[in-house]
Protein backbone atom coordinates (compact mmCIF):
# COMPACT_ATOMS: atom_id res chain seq x y z
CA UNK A 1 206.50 85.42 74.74
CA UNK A 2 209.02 87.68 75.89
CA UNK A 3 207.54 89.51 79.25
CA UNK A 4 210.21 92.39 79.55
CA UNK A 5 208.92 94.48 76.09
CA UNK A 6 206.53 95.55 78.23
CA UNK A 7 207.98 97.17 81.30
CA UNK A 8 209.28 100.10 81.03
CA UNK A 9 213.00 101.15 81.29
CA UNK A 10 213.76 103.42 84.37
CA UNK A 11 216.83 105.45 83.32
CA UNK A 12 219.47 106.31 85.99
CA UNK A 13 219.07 109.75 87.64
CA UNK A 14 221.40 112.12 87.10
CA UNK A 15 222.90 114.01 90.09
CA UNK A 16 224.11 117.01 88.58
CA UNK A 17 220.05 117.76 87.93
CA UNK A 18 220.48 118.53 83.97
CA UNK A 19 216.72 117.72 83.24
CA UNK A 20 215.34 121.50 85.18
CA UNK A 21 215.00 124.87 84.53
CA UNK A 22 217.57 127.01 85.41
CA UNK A 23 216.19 129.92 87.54
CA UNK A 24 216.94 132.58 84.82
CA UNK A 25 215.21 130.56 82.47
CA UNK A 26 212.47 130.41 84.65
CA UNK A 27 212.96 134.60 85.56
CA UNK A 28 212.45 135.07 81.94
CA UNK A 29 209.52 133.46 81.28
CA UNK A 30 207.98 135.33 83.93
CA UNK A 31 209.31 138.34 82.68
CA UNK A 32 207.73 137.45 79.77
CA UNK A 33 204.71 136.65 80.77
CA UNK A 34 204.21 139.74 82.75
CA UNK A 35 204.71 141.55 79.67
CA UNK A 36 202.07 139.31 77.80
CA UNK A 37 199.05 139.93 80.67
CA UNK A 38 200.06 143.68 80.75
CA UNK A 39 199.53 143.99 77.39
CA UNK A 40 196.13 141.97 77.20
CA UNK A 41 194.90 144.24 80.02
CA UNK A 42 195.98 147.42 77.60
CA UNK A 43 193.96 146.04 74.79
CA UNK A 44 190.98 145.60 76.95
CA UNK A 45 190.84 148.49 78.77
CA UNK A 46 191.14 149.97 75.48
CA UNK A 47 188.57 148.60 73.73
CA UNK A 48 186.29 149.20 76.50
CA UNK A 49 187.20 152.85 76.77
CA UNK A 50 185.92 152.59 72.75
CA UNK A 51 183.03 150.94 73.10
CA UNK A 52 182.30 153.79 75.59
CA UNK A 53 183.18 156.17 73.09
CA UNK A 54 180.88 154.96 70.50
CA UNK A 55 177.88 154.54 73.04
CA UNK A 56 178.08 157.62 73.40
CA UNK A 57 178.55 159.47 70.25
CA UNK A 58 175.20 157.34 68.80
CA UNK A 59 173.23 158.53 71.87
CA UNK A 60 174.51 161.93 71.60
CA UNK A 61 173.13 161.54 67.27
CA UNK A 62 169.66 160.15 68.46
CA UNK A 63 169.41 163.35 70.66
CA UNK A 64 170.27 165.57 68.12
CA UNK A 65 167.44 163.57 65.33
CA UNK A 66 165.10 163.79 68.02
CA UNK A 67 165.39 167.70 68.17
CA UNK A 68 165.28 167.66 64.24
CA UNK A 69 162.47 165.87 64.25
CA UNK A 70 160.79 167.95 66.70
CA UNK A 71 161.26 170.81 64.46
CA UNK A 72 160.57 169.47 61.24
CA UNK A 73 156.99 169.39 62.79
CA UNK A 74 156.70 173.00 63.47
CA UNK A 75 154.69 175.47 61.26
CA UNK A 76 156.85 178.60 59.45
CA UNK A 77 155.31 180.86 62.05
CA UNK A 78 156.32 178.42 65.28
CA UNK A 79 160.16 178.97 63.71
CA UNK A 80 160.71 182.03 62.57
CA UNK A 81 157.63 184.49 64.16
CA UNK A 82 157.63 183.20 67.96
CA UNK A 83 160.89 184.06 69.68
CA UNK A 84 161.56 181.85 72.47
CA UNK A 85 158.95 179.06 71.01
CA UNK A 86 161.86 176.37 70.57
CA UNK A 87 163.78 176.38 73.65
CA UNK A 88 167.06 177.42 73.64
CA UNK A 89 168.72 174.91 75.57
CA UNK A 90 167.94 171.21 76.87
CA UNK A 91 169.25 168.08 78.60
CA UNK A 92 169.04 165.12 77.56
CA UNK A 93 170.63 161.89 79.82
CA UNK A 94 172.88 159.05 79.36
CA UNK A 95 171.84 155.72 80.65
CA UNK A 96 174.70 153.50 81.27
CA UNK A 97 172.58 150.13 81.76
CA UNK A 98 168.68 149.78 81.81
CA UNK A 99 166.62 153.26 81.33
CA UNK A 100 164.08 152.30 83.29
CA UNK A 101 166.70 151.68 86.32
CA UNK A 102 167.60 154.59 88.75
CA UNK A 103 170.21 155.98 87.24
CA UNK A 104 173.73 154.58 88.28
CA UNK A 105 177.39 156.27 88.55
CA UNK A 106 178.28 156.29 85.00
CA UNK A 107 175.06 158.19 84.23
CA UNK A 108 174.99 161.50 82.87
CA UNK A 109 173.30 164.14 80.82
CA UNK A 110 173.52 165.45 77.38
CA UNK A 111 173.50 169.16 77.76
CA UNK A 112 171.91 171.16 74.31
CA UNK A 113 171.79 174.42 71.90
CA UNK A 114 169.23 175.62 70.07
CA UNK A 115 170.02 177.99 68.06
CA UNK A 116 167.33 179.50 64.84
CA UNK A 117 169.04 182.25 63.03
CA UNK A 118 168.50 183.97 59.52
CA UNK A 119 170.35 181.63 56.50
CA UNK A 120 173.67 182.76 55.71
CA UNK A 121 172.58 183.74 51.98
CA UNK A 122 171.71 186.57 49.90
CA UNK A 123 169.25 185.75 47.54
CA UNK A 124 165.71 187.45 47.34
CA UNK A 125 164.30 184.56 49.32
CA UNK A 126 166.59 184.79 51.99
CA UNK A 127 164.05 186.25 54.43
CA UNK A 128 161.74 182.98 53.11
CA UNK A 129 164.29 180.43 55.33
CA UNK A 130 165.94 179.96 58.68
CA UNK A 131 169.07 178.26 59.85
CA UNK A 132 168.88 176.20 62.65
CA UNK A 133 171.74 174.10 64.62
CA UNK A 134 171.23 172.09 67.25
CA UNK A 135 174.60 171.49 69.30
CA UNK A 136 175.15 168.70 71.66
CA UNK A 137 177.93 169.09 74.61
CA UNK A 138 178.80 165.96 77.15
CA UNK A 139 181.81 165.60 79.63
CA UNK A 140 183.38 161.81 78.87
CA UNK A 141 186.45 161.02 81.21
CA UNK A 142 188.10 164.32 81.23
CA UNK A 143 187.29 166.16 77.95
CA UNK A 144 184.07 167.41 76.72
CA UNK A 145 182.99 166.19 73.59
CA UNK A 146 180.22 168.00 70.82
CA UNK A 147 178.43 167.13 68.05
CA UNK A 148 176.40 169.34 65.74
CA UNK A 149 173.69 169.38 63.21
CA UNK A 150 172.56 172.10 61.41
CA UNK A 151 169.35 172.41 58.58
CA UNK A 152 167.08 175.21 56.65
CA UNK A 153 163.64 175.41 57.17
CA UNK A 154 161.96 177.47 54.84
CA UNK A 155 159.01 179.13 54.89
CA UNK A 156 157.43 176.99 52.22
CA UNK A 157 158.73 174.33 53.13
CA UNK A 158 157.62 170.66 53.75
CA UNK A 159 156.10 171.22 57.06
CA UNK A 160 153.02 172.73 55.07
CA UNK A 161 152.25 169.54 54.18
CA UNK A 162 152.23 167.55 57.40
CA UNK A 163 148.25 167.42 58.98
């Protein structure tokens, strides 16, 4: 049995040091690098900055269903007959985490039109229905963004039916 197969052969070192990285090698994987965690911090701050987005654009669409809702339950005469019954305008707020928490720094509130006007129309039942839009307005980062829903209630309409 022939002992040396199993040790291992040392190989001379070199002493011009061929087996490292030169230091622009190494300068340009940095560089690289750099580029590579810059562009993973983009991507997330981005996708955060949507996710923000969309948070708010669904709260600012429950807001406005909520209001719809609200006036889907009023009679003809609420609507049309009683200026000043639906308020004009409303807030409504943004939690950032918990709603039952105090609210934090990224809170904020939802700030809202009513508006009830005649329908746009000019048919014989025209005084028989109402137009009424319900406008949302919120400040996000530096630019205010809206959304807006508008509907006809008429005068008989479903909301005779609801006891």
């Amino acid at each position: 049995m022939n002992i040396n197969r199993f040790i291992p052969k040392c190989r001379p070192v070199s002493s011009a040091g061929g087996e490292a990285f030169s230091l622009v090698e190494v300068m340009i994987a940095v560089g690289v690098m750099g580029i590579m965690i810059t562009g993973l911090y983009a991507g997330f701050a981005f996708a955060f900055a949507q996710i923000r987005r969309a948070q708010e654009n669904v709260r600012a669409t429950q807001v406005i269903e909520e209001r719809m809702e609200l006036v889907r339950l009023l009679t003809w005469d609420q609507v049309a007959n009683l200026p000043g019954y639906i308020p004009a305008t409303f807030t409504a707020p943004f939690f950032v985490d918990d709603p039952t928490n105090a609210p934090s720094a990224g809170s904020f509130d939802y700030s809202g039109t009513v508006v009830v006007a005649d329908a746009p129309i000019t048919e014989s039942y025209s005084n028989n229905l109402k137009m009424i839009t319900i406008q949302v307005n919120w400040l996000s980062g530096n630019r205010t963004r809206s959304r807006q829903m508008t509907t006809f209630v008429s005068q008989y309409g479903i909301q005779n039916y609801v006891y």
